[in-house]
C-alpha atoms as a PDB file:
ATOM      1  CA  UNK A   1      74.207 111.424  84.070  1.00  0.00           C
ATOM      2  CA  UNK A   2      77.927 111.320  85.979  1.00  0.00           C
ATOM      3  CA  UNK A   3      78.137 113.258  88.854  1.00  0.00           C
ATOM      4  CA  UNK A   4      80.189 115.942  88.658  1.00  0.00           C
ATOM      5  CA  UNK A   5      84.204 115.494  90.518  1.00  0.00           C
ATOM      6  CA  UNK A   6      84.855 116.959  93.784  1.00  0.00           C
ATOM      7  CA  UNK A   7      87.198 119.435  91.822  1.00  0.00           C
ATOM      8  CA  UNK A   8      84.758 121.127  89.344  1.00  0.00           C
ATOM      9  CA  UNK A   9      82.496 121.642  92.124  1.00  0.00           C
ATOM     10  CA  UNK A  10      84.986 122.890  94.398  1.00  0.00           C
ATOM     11  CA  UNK A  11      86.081 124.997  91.035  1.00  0.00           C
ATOM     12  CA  UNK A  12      82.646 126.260  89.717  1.00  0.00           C
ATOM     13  CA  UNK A  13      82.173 127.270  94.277  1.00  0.00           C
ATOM     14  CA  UNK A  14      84.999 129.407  94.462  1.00  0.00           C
ATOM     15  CA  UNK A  15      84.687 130.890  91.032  1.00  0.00           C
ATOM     16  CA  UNK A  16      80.964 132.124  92.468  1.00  0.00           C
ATOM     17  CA  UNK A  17      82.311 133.460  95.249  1.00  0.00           C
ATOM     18  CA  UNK A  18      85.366 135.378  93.724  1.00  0.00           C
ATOM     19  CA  UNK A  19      82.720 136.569  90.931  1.00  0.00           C
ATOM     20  CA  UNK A  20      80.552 138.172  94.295  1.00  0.00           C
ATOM     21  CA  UNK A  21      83.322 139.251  96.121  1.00  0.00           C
ATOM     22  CA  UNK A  22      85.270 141.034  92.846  1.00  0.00           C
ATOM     23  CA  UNK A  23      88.539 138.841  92.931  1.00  0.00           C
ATOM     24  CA  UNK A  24      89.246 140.335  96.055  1.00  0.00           C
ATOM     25  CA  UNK A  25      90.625 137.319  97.889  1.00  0.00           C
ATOM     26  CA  UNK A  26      92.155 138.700 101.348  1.00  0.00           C
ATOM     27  CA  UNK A  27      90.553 140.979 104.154  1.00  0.00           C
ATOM     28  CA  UNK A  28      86.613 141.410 105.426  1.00  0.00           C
ATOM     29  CA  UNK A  29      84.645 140.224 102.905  1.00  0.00           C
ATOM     30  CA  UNK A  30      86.749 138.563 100.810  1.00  0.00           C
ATOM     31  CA  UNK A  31      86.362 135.086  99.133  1.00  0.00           C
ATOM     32  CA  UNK A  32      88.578 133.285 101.765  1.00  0.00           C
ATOM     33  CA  UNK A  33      86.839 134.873 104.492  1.00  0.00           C
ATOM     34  CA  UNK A  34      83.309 134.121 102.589  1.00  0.00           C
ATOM     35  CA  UNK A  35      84.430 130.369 102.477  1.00  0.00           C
ATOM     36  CA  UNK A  36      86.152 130.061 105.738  1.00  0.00           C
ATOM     37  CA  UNK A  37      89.314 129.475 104.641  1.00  0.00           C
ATOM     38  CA  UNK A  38      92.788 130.647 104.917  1.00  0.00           C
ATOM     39  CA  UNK A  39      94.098 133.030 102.093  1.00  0.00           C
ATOM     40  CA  UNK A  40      97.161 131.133 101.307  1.00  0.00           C
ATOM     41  CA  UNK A  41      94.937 127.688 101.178  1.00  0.00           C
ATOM     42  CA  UNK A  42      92.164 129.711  98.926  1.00  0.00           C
ATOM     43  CA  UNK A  43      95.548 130.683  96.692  1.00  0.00           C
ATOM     44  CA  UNK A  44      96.891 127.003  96.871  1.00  0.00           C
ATOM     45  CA  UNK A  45      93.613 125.449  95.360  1.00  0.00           C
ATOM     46  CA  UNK A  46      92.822 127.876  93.173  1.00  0.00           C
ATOM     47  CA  UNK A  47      96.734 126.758  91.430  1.00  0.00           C
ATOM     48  CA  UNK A  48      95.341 123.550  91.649  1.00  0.00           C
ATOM     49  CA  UNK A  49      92.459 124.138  90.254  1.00  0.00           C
ATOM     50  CA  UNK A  50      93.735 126.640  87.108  1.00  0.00           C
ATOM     51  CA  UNK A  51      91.360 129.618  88.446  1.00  0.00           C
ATOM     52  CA  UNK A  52      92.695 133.192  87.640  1.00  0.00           C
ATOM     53  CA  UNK A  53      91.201 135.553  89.883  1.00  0.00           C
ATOM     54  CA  UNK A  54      92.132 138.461  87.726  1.00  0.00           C
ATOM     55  CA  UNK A  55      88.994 136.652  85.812  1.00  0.00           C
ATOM     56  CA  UNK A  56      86.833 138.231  88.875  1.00  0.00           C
ATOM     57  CA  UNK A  57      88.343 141.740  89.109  1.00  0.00           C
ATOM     58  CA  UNK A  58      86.332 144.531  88.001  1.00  0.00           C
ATOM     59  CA  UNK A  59      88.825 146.697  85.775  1.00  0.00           C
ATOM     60  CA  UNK A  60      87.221 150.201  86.888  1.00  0.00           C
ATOM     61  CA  UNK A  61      87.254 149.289  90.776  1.00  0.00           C
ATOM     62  CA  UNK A  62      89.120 151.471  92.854  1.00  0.00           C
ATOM     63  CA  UNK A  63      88.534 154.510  90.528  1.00  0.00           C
ATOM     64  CA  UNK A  64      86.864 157.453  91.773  1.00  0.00           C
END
């Protein structure tokens, strides 16, 4: 079997981690503070990479 590319692992990580942390990519908790990265570079590969954290976001959070 091929190994997987650096990208699609890089891609299926941070698509785990947005799916735990909700989308929510800034602040405590959030997938760029999960994976030890700058926001704005978190943002930047996930253009690269074609992920759509609006994929992540739970459409009832915040209510109630």
């Amino acid at each position: 079997a091929v190994p997987e590319t650096l990208d699609a692992c890089m891609r299926a990580h941070i698509e785990r981690v947005l799916a735990r942390c909700r989308g929510r990519i800034e602040g405590s908790g959030g997938a760029a503070d999960v994976l030890g990265i700058n926001p704005h570079t978190l943002r930047a590969r996930m253009r690269r990479l074609g992920i759509a954290w609006q994929r992540f976001r739970n459409p009832h959070a915040g209510a109630g």
